[in-house]
C-alpha atoms as a PDB file:
ATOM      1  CA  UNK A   1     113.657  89.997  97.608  1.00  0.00           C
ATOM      2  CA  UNK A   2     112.338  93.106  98.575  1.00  0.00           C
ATOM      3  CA  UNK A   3     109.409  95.368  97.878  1.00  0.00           C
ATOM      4  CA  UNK A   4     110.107  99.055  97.660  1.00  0.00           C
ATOM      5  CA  UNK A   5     107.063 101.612  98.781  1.00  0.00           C
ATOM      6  CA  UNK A   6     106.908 105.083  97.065  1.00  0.00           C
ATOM      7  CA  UNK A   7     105.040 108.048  98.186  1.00  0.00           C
ATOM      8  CA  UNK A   8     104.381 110.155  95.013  1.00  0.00           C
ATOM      9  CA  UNK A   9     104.191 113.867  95.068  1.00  0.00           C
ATOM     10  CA  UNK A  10     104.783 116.626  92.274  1.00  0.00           C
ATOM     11  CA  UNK A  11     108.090 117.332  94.246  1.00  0.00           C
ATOM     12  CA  UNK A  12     109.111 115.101  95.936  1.00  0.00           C
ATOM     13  CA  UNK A  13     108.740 111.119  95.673  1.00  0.00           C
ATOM     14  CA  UNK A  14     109.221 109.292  99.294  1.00  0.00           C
ATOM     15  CA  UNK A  15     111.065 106.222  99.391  1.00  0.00           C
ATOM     16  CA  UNK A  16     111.030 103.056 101.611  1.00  0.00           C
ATOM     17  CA  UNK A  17     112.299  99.837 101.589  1.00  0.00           C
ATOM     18  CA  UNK A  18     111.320  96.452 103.098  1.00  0.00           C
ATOM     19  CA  UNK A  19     113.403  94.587 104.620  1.00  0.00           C
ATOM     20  CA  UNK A  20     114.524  90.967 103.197  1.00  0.00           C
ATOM     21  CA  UNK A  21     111.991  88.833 105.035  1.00  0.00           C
ATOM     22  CA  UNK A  22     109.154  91.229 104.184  1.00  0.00           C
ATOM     23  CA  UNK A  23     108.242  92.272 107.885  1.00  0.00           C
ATOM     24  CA  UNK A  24     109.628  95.938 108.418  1.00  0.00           C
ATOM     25  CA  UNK A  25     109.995  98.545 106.345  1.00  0.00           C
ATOM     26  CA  UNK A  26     112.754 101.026 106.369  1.00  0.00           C
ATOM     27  CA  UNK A  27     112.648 104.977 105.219  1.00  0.00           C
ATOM     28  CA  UNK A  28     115.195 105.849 102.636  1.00  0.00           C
ATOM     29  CA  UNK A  29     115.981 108.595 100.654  1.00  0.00           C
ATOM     30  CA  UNK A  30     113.835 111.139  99.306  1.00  0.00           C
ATOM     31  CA  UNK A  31     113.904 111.506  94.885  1.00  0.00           C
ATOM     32  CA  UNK A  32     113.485 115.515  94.494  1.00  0.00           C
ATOM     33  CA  UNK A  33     111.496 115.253  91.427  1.00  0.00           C
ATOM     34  CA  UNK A  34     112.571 116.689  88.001  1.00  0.00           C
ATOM     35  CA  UNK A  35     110.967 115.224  85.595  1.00  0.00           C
ATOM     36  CA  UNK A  36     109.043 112.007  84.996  1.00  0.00           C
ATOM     37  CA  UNK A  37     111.611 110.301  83.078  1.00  0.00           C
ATOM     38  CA  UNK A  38     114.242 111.503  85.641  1.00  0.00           C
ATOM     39  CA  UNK A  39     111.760 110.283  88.695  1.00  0.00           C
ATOM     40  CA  UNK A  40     111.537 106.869  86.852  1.00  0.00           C
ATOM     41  CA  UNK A  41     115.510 106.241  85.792  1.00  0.00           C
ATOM     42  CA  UNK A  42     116.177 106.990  89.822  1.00  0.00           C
ATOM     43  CA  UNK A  43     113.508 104.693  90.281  1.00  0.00           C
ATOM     44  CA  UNK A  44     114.585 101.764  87.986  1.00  0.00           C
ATOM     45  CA  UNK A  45     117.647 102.785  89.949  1.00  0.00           C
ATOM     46  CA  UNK A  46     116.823 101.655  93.496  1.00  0.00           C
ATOM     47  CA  UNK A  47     114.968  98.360  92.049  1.00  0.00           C
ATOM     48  CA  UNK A  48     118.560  97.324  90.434  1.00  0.00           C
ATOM     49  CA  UNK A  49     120.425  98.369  93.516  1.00  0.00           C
ATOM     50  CA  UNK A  50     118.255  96.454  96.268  1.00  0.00           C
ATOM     51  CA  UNK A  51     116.697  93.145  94.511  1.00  0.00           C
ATOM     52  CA  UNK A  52     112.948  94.442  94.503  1.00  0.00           C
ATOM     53  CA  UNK A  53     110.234  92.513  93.756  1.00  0.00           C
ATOM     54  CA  UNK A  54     107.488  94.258  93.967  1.00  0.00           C
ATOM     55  CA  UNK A  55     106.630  98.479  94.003  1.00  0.00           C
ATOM     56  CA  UNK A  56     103.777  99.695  96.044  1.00  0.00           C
ATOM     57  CA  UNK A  57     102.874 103.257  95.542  1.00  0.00           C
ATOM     58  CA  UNK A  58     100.627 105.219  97.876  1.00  0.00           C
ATOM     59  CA  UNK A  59      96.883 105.843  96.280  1.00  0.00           C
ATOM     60  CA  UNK A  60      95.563 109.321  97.979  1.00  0.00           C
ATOM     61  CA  UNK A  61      91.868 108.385  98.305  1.00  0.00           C
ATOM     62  CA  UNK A  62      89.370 111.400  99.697  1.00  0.00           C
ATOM     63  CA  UNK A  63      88.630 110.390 103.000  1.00  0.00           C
ATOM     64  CA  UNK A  64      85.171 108.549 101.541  1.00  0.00           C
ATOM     65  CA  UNK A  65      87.024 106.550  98.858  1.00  0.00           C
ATOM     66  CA  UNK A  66      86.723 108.925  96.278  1.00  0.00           C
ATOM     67  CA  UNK A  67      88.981 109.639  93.027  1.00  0.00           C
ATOM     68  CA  UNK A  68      90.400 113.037  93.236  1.00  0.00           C
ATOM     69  CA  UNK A  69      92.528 115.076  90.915  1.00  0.00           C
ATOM     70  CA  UNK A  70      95.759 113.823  92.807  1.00  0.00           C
ATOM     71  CA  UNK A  71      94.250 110.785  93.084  1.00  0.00           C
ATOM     72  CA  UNK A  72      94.375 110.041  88.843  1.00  0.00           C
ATOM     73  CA  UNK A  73      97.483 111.953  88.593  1.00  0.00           C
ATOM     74  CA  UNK A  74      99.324 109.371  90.745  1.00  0.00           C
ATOM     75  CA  UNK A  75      97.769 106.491  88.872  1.00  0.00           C
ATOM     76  CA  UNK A  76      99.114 108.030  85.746  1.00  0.00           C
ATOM     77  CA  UNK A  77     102.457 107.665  87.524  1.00  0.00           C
ATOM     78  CA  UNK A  78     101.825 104.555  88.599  1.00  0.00           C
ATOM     79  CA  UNK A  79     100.732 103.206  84.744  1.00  0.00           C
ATOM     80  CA  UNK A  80     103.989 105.014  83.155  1.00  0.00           C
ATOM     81  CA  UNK A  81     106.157 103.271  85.867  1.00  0.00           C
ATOM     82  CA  UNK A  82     104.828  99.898  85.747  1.00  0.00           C
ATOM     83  CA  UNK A  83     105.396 100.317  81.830  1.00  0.00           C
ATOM     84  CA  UNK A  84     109.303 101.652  82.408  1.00  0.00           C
ATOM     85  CA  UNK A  85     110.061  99.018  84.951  1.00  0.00           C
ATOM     86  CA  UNK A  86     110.586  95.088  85.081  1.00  0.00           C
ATOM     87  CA  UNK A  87     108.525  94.320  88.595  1.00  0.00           C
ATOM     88  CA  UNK A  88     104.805  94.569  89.723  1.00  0.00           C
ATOM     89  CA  UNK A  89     103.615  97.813  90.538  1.00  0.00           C
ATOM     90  CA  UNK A  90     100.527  98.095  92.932  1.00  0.00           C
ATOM     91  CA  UNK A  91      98.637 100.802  94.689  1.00  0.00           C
ATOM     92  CA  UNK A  92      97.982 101.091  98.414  1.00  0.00           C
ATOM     93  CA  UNK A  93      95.608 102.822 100.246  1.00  0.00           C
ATOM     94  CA  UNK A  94      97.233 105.916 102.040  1.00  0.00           C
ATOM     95  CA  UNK A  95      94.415 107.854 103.882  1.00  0.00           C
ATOM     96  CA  UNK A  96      96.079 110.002 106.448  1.00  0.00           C
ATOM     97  CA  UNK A  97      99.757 108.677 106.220  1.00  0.00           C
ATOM     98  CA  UNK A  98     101.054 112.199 105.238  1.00  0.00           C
ATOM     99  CA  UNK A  99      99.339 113.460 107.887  1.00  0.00           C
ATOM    100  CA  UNK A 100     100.512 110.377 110.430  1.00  0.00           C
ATOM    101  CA  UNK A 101     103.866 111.509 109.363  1.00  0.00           C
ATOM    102  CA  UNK A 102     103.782 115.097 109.919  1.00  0.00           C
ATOM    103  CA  UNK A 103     102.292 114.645 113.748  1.00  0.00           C
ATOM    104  CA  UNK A 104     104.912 111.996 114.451  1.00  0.00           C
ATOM    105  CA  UNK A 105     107.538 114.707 112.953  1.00  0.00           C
ATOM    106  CA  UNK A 106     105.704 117.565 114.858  1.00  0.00           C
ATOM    107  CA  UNK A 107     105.957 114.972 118.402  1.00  0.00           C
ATOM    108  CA  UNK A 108     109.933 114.622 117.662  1.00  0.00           C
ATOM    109  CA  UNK A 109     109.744 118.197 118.086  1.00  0.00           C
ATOM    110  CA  UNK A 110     112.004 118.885 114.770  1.00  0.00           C
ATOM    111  CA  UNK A 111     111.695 121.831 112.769  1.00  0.00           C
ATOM    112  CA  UNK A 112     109.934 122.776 110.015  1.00  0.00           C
ATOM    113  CA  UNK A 113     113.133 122.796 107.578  1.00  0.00           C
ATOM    114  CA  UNK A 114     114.125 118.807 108.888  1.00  0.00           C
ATOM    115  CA  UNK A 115     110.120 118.071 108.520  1.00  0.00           C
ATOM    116  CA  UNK A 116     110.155 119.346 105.397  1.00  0.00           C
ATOM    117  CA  UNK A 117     112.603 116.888 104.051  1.00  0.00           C
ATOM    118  CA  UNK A 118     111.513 113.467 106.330  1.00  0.00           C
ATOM    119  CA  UNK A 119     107.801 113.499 105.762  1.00  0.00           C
ATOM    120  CA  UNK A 120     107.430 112.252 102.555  1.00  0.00           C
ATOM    121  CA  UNK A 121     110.215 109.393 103.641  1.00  0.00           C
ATOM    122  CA  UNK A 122     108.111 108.765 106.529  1.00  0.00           C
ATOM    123  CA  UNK A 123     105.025 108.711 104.364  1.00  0.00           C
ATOM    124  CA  UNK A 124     106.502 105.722 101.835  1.00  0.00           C
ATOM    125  CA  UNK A 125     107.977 104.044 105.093  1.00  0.00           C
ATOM    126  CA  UNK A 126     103.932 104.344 106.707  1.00  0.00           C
ATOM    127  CA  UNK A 127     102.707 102.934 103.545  1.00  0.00           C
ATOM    128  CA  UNK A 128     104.787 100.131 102.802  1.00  0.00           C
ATOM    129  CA  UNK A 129     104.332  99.062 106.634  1.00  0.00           C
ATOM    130  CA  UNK A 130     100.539  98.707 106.672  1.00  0.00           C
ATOM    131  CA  UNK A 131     101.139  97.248 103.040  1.00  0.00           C
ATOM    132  CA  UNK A 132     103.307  94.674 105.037  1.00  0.00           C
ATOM    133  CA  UNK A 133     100.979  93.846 107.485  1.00  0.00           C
ATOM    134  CA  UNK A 134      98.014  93.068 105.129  1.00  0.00           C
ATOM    135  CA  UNK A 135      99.817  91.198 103.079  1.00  0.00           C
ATOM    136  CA  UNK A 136     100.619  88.866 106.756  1.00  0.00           C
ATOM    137  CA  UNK A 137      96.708  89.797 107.176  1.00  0.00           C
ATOM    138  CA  UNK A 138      95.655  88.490 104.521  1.00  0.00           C
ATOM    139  CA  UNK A 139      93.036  89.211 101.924  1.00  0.00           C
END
């Protein structure tokens, strides 16, 4: 069993993975996005491939908590996915893991052509992990 954590963007969708005791979460590969129905057969993809139980997509809150137009075009994603695929699809908070991502990116001193293609892997892998550690947290 493991839960796989997206990070949803017009073009590109981030992908992580947890591992099989649900403690760490791994970056994988990066879905350039086509098309919805495209985005959602690679997705149903990955599920098959790895066992997952469980989906978590990143929600991108304002900074006070706030719906904004991003914000309810990723929950459109995530309703259309959780109606394409045969798992639980949740949202998670993900104030500032973009940004986390680019300024660990930035430290590892890579350039803007390698950022370009980690940071939204880096994103899903920042949002599965603090997904991970609630879940050990607790409600």
């Amino acid at each position: 069993m493991r839960i796989l954590g997206l990070d949803f963007g017009t073009k590109r969708i981030g992908v992580a993975m947890s591992d099989e005791l649900l403690i760490t979460a791994q970056g994988m590969e990066t879905i350039e996005s086509r098309d919805l129905k495209a985005d959602i057969e690679a997705i149903n993809k990955v599920i098959a491939q790895n066992g997952v139980c469980e989906v978590v997509v990143g929600l991108p809150l304002s900074m006070d908590g706030t719906h904004s137009a991003k914000t309810r075009e990723t929950l459109e994603f995530v309703d259309r996915l959780a109606k394409s695929v045969q798992v639980p699809v949740k949202t998670y908070d993900e104030r500032l893991t973009t940004m986390q991502a680019e300024k660990a990116l930035l430290e590892a001193d890579m350039s803007r052509a390698k950022r370009k293609g980690l940071r939204d892997k880096l994103a899903a892998q920042l949002i599965l992990q603090s997904y991970l550690d609630s879940r050990k947290r607790g409600p």
